[in-house]
PDB file of N, CA and C in Angstrom:
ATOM      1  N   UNK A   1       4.353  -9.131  -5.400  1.00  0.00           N
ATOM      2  CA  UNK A   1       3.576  -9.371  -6.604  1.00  0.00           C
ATOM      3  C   UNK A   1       2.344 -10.212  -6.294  1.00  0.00           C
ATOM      4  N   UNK A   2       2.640 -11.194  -5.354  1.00  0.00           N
ATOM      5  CA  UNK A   2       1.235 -11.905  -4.944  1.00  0.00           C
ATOM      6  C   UNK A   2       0.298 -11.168  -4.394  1.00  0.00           C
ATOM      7  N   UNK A   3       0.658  -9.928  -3.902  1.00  0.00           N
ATOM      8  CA  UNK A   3      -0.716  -9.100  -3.390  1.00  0.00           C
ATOM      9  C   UNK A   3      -0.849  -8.526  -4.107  1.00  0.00           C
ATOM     10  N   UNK A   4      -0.841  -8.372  -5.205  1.00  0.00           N
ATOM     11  CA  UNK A   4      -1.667  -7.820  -6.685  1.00  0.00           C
ATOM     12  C   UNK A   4      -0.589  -6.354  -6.723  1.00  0.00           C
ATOM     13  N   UNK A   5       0.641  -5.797  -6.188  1.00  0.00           N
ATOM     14  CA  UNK A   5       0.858  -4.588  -6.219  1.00  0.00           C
ATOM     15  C   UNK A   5       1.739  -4.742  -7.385  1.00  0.00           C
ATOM     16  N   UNK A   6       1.978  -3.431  -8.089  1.00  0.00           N
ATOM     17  CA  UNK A   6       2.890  -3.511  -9.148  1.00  0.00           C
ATOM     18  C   UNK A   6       4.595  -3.391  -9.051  1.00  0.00           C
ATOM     19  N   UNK A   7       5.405  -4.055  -9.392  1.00  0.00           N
ATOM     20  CA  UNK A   7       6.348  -3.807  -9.530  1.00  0.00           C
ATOM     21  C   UNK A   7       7.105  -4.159 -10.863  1.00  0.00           C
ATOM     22  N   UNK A   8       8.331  -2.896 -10.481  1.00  0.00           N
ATOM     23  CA  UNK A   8       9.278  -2.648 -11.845  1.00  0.00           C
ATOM     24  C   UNK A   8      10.764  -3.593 -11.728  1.00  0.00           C
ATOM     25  N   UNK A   9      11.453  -4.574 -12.231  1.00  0.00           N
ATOM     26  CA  UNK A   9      12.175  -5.710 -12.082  1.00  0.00           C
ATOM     27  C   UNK A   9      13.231  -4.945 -12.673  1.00  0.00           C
ATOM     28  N   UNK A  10      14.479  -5.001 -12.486  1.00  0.00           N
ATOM     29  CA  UNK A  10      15.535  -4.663 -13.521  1.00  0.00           C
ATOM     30  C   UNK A  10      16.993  -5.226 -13.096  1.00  0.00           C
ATOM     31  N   UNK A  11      16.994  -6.219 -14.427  1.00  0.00           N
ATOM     32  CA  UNK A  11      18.122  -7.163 -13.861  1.00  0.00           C
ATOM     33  C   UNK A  11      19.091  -6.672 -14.613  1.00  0.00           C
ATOM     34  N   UNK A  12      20.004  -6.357 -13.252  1.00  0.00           N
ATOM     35  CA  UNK A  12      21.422  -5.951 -13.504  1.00  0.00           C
ATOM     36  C   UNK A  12      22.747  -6.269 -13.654  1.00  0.00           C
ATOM     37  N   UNK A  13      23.705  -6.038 -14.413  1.00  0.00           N
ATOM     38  CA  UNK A  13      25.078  -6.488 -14.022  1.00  0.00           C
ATOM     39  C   UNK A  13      25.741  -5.186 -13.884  1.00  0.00           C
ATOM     40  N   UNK A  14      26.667  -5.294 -12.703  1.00  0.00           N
ATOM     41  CA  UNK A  14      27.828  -3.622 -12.746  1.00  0.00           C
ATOM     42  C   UNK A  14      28.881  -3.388 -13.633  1.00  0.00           C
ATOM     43  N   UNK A  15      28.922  -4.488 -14.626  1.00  0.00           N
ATOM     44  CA  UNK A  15      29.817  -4.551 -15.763  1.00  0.00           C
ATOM     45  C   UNK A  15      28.743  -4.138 -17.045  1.00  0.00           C
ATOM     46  N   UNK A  16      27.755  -3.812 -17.009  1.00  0.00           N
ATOM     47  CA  UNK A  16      26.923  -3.704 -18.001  1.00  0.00           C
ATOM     48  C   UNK A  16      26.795  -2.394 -18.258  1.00  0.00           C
ATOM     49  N   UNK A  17      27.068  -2.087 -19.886  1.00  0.00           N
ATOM     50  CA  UNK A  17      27.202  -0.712 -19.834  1.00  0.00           C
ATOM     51  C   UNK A  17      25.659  -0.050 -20.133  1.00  0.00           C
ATOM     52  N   UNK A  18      24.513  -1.554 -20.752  1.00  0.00           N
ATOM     53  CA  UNK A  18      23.276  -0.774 -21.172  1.00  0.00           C
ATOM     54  C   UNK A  18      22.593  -1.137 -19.454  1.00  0.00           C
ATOM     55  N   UNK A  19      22.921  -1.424 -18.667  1.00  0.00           N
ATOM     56  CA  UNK A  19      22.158  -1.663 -17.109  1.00  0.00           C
ATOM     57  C   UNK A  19      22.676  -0.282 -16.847  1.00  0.00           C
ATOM     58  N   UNK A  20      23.741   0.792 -16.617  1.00  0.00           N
ATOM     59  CA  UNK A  20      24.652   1.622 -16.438  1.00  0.00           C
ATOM     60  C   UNK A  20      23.286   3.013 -17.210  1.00  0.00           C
ATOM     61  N   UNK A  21      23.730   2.746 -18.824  1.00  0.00           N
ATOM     62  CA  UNK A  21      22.597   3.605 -19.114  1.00  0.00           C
ATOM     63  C   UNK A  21      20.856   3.948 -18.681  1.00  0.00           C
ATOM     64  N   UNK A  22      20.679   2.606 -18.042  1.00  0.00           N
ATOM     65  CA  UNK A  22      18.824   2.110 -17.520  1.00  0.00           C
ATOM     66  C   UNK A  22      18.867   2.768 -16.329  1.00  0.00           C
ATOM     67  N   UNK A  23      20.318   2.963 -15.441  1.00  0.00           N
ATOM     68  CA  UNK A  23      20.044   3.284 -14.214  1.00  0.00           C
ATOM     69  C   UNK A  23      19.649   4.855 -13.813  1.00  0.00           C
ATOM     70  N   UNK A  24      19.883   6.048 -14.262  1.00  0.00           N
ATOM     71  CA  UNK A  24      19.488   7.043 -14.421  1.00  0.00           C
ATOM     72  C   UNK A  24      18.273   7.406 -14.090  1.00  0.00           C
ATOM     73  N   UNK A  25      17.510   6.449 -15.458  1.00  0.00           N
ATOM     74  CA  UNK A  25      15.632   6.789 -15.737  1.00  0.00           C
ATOM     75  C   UNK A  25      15.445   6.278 -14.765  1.00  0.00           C
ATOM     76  N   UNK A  26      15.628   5.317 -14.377  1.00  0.00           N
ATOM     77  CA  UNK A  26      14.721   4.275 -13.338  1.00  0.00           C
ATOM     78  C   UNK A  26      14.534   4.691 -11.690  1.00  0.00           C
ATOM     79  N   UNK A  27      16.022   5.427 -11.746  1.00  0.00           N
ATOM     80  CA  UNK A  27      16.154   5.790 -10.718  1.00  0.00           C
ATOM     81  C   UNK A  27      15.470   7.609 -10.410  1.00  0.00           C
ATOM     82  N   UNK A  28      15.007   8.181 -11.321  1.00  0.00           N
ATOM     83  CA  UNK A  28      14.839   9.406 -11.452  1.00  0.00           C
ATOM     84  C   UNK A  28      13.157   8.818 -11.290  1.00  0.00           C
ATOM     85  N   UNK A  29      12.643   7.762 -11.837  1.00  0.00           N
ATOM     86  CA  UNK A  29      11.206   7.292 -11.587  1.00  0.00           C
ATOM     87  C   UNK A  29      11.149   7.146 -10.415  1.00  0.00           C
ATOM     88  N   UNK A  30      11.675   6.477  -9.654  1.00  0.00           N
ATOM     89  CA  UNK A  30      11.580   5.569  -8.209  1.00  0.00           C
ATOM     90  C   UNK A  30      11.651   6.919  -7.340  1.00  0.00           C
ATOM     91  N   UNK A  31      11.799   8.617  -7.660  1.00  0.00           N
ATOM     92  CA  UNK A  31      11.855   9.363  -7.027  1.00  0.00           C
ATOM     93  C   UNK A  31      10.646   9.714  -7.584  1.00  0.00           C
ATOM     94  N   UNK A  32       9.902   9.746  -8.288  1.00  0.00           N
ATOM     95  CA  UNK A  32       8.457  10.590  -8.565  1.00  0.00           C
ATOM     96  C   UNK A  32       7.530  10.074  -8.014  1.00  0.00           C
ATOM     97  N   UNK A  33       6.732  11.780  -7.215  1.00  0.00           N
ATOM     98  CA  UNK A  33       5.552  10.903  -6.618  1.00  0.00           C
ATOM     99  C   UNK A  33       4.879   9.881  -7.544  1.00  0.00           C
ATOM    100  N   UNK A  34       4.598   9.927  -8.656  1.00  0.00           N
ATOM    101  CA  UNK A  34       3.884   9.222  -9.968  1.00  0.00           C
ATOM    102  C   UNK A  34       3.811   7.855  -9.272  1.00  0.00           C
ATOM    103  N   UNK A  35       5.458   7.482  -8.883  1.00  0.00           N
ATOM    104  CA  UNK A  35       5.169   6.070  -9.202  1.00  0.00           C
ATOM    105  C   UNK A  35       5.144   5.380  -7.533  1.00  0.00           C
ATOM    106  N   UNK A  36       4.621   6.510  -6.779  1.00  0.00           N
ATOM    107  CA  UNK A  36       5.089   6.046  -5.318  1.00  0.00           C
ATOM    108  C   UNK A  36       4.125   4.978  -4.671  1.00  0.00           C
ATOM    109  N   UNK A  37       3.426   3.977  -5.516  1.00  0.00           N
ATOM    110  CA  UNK A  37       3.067   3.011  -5.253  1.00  0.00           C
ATOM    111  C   UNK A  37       3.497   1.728  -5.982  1.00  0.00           C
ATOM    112  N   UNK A  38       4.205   1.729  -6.550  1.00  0.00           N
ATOM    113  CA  UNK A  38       4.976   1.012  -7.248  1.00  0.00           C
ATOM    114  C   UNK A  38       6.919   0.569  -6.378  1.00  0.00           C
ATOM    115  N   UNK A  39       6.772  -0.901  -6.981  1.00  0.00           N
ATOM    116  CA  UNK A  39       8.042  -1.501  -5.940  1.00  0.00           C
ATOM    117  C   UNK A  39       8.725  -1.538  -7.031  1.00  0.00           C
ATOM    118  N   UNK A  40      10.147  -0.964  -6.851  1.00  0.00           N
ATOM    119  CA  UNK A  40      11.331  -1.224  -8.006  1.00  0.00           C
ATOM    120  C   UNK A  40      12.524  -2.237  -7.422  1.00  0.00           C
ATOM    121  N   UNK A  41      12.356  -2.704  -7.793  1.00  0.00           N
ATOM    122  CA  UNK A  41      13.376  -4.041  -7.278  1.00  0.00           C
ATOM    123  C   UNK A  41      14.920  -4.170  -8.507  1.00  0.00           C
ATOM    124  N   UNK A  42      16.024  -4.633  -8.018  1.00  0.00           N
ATOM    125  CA  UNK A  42      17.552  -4.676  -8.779  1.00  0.00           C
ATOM    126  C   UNK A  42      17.344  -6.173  -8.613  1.00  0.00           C
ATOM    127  N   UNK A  43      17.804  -7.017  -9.813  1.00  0.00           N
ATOM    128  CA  UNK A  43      17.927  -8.239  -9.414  1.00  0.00           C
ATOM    129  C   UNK A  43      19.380  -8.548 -10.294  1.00  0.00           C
ATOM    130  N   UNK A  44      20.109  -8.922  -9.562  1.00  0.00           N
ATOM    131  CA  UNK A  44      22.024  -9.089  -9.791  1.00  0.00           C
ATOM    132  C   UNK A  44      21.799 -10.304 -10.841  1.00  0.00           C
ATOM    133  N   UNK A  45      22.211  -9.888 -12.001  1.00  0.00           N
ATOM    134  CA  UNK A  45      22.486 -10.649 -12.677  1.00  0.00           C
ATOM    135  C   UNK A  45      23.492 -12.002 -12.723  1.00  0.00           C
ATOM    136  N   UNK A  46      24.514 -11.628 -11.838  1.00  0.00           N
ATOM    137  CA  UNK A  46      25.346 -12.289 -11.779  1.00  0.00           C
ATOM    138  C   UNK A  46      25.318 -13.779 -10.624  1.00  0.00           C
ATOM    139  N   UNK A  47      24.780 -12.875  -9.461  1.00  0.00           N
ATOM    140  CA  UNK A  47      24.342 -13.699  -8.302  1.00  0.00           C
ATOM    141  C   UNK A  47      23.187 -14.134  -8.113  1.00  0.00           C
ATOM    142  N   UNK A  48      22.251 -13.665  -8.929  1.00  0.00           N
ATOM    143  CA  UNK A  48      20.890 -14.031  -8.403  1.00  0.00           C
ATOM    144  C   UNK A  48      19.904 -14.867  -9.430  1.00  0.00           C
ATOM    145  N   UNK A  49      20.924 -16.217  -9.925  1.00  0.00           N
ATOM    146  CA  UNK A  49      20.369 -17.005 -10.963  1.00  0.00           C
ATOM    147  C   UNK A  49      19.301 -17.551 -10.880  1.00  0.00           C
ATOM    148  N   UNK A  50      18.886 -18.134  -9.441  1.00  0.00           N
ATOM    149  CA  UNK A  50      17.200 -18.533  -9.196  1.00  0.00           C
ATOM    150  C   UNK A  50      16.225 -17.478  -9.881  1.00  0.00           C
ATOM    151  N   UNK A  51      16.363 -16.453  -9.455  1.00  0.00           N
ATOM    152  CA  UNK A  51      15.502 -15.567  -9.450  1.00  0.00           C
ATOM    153  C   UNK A  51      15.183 -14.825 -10.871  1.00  0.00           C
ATOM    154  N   UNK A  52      16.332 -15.305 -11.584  1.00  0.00           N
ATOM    155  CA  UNK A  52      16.389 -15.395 -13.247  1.00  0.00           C
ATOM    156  C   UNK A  52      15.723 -16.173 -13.899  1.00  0.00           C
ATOM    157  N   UNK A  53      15.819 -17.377 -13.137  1.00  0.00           N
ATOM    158  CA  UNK A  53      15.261 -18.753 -13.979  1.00  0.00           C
ATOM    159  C   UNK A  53      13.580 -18.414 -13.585  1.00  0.00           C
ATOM    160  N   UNK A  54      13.362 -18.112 -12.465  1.00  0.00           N
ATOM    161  CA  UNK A  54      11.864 -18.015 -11.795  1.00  0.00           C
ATOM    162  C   UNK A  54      11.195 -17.028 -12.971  1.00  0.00           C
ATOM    163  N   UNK A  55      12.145 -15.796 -13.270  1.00  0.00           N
ATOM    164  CA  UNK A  55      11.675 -14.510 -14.365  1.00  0.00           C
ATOM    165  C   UNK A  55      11.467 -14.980 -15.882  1.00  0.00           C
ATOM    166  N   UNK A  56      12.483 -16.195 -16.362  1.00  0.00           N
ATOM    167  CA  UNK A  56      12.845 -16.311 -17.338  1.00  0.00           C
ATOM    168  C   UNK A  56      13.580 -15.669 -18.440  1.00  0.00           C
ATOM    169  N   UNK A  57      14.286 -14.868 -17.877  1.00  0.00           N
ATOM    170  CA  UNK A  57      15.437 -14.105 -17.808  1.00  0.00           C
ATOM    171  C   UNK A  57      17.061 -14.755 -18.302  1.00  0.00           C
ATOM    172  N   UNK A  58      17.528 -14.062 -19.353  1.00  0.00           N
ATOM    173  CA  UNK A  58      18.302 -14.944 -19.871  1.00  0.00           C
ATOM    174  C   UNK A  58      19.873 -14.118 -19.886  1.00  0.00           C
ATOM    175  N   UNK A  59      19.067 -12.729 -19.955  1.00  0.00           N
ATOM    176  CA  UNK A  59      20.501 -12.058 -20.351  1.00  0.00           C
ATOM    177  C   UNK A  59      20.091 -10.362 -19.282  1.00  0.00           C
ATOM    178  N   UNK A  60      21.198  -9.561 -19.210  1.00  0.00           N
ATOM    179  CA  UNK A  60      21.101  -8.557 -18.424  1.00  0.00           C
ATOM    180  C   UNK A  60      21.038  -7.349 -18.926  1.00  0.00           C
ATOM    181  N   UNK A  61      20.324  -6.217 -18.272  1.00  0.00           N
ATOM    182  CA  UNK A  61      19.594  -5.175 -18.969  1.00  0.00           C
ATOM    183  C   UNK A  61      18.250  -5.374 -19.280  1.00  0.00           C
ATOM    184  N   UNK A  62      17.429  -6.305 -18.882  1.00  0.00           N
ATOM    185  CA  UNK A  62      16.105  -6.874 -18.316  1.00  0.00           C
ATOM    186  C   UNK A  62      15.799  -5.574 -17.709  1.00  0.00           C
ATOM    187  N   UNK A  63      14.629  -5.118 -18.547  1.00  0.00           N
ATOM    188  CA  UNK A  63      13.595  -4.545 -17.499  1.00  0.00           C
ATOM    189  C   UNK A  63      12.202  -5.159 -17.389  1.00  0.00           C
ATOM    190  N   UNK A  64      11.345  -5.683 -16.354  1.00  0.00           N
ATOM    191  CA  UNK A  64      10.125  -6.648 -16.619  1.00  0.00           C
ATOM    192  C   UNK A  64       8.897  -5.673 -15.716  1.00  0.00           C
ATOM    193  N   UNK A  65       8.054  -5.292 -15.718  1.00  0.00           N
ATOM    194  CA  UNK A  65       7.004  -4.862 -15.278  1.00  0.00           C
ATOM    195  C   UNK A  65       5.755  -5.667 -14.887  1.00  0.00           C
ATOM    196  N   UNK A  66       5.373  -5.708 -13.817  1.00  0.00           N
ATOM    197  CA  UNK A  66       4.270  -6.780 -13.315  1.00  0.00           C
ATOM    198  C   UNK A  66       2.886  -5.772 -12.543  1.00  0.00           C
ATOM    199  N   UNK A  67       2.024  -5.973 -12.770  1.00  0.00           N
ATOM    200  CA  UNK A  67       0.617  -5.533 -12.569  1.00  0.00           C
ATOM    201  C   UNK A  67      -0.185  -6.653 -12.343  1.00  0.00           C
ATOM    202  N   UNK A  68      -0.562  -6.305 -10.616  1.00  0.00           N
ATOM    203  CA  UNK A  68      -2.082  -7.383 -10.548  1.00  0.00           C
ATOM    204  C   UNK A  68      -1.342  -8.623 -10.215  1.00  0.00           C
ATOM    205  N   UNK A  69       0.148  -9.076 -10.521  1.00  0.00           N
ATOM    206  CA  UNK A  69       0.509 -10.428 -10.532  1.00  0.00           C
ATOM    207  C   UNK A  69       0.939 -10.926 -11.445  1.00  0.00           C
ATOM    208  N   UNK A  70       0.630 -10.176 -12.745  1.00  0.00           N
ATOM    209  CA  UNK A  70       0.990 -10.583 -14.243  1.00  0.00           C
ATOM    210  C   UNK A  70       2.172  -9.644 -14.760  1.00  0.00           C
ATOM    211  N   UNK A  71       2.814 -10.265 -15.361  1.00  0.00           N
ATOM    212  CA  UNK A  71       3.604  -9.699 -16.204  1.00  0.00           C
ATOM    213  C   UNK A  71       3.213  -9.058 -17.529  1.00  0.00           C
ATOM    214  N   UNK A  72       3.097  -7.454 -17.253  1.00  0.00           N
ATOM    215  CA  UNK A  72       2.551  -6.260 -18.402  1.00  0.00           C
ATOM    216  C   UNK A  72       3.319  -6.050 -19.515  1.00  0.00           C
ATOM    217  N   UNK A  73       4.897  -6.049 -19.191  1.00  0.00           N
ATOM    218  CA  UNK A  73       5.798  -5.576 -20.320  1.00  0.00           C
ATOM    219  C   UNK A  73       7.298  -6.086 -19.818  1.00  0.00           C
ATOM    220  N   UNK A  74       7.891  -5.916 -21.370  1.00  0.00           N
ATOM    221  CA  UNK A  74       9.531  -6.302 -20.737  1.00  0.00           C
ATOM    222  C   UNK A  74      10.198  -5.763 -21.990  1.00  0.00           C
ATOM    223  N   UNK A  75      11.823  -5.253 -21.818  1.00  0.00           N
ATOM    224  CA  UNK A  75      12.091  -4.882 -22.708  1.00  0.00           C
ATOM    225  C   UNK A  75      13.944  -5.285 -22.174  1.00  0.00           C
ATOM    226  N   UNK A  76      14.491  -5.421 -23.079  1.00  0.00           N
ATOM    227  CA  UNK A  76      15.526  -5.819 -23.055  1.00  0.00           C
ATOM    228  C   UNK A  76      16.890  -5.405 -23.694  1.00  0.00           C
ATOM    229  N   UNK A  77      17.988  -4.467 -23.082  1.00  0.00           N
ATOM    230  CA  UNK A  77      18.966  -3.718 -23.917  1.00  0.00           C
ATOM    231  C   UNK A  77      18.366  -2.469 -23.940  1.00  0.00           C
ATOM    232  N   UNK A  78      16.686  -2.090 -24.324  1.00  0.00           N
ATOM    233  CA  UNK A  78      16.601  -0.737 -24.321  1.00  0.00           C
ATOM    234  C   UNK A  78      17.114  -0.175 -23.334  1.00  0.00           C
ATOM    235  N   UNK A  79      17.430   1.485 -23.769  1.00  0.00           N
ATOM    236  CA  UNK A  79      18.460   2.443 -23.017  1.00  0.00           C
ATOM    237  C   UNK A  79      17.923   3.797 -23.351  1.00  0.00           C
ATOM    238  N   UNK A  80      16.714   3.790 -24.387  1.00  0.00           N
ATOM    239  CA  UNK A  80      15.943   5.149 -24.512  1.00  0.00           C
ATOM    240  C   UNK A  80      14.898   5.108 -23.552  1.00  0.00           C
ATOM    241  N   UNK A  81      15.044   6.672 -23.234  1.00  0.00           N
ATOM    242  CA  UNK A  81      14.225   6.935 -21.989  1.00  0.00           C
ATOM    243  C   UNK A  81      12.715   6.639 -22.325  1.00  0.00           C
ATOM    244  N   UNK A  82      12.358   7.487 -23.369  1.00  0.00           N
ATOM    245  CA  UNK A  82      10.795   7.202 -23.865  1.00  0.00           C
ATOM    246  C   UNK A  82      10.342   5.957 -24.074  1.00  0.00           C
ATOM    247  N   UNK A  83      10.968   4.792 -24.317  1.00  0.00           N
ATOM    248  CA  UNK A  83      10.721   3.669 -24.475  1.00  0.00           C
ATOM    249  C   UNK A  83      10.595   3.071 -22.770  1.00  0.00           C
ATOM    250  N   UNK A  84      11.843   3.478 -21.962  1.00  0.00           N
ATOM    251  CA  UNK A  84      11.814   3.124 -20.406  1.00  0.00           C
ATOM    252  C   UNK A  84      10.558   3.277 -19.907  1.00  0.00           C
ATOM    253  N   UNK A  85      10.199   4.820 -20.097  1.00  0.00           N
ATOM    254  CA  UNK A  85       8.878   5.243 -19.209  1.00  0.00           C
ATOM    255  C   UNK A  85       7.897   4.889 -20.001  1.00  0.00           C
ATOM    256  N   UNK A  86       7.799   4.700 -21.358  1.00  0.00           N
ATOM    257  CA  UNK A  86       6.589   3.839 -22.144  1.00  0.00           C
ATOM    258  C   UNK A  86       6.624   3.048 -21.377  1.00  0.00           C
ATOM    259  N   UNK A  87       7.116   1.804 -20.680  1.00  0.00           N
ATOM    260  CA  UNK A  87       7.347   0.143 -20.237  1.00  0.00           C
ATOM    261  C   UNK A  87       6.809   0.519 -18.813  1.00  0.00           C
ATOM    262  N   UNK A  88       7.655   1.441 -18.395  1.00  0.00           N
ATOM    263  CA  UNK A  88       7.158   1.167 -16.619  1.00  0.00           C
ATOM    264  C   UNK A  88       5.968   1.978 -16.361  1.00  0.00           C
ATOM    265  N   UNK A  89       5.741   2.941 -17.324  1.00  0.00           N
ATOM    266  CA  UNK A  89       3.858   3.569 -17.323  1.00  0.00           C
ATOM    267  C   UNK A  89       3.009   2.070 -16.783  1.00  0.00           C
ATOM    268  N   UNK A  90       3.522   1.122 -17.515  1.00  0.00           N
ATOM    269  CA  UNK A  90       2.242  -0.094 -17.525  1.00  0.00           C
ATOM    270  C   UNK A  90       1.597  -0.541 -16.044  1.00  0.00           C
ATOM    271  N   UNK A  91       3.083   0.367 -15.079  1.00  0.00           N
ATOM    272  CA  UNK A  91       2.833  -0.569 -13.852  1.00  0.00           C
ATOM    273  C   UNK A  91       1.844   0.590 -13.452  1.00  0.00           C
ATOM    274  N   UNK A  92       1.497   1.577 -13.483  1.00  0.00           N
ATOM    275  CA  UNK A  92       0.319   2.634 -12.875  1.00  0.00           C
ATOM    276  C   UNK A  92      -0.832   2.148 -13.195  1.00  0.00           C
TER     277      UNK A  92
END
């Protein structure tokens, strides 16, 4: 993110049934050329509390989108696709 590239954040738990539903789209993105400059990163909800507190991240099913260094969009619990790829469009 410090070199200005975009990435897609999505904090997960494996007990989570709306992280479970997110994983599909996200993962069907991270295969399109579209987004093949774009970094998709999993961040464990469970284990990876620094990196929560650093996000400001409170609860799981976090999706956060960053452009340039900044944070573009975030959406939280959503599990509709059109809303998914509305959010992570931001990082192109």
């Amino acid at each position: 993110m410090k070199e200005g590239k975009s990435v897609v954040v999505h904090v997960h738990a494996p007990w989570c049934t709306n992280c479970k539903a997110q994983d599909p789209i996200l993962n069907a993105e991270i295969k399109s050329p579209v987004y093949k400059e774009v970094t998709f990163l999993q961040v464990d909800f469970d284990t990876q509390k620094s990196v929560l507190k650093t996000l400001n991240v409170s609860i799981q099913s976090t999706i956060l989108v960053f452009k340039q260094g900044k944070e573009v969009g975030r959406v939280t619990g959503n599990t509709k696709e059109k809303d998914i790829e509305e959010l992570t469009k931001k990082a192109l």
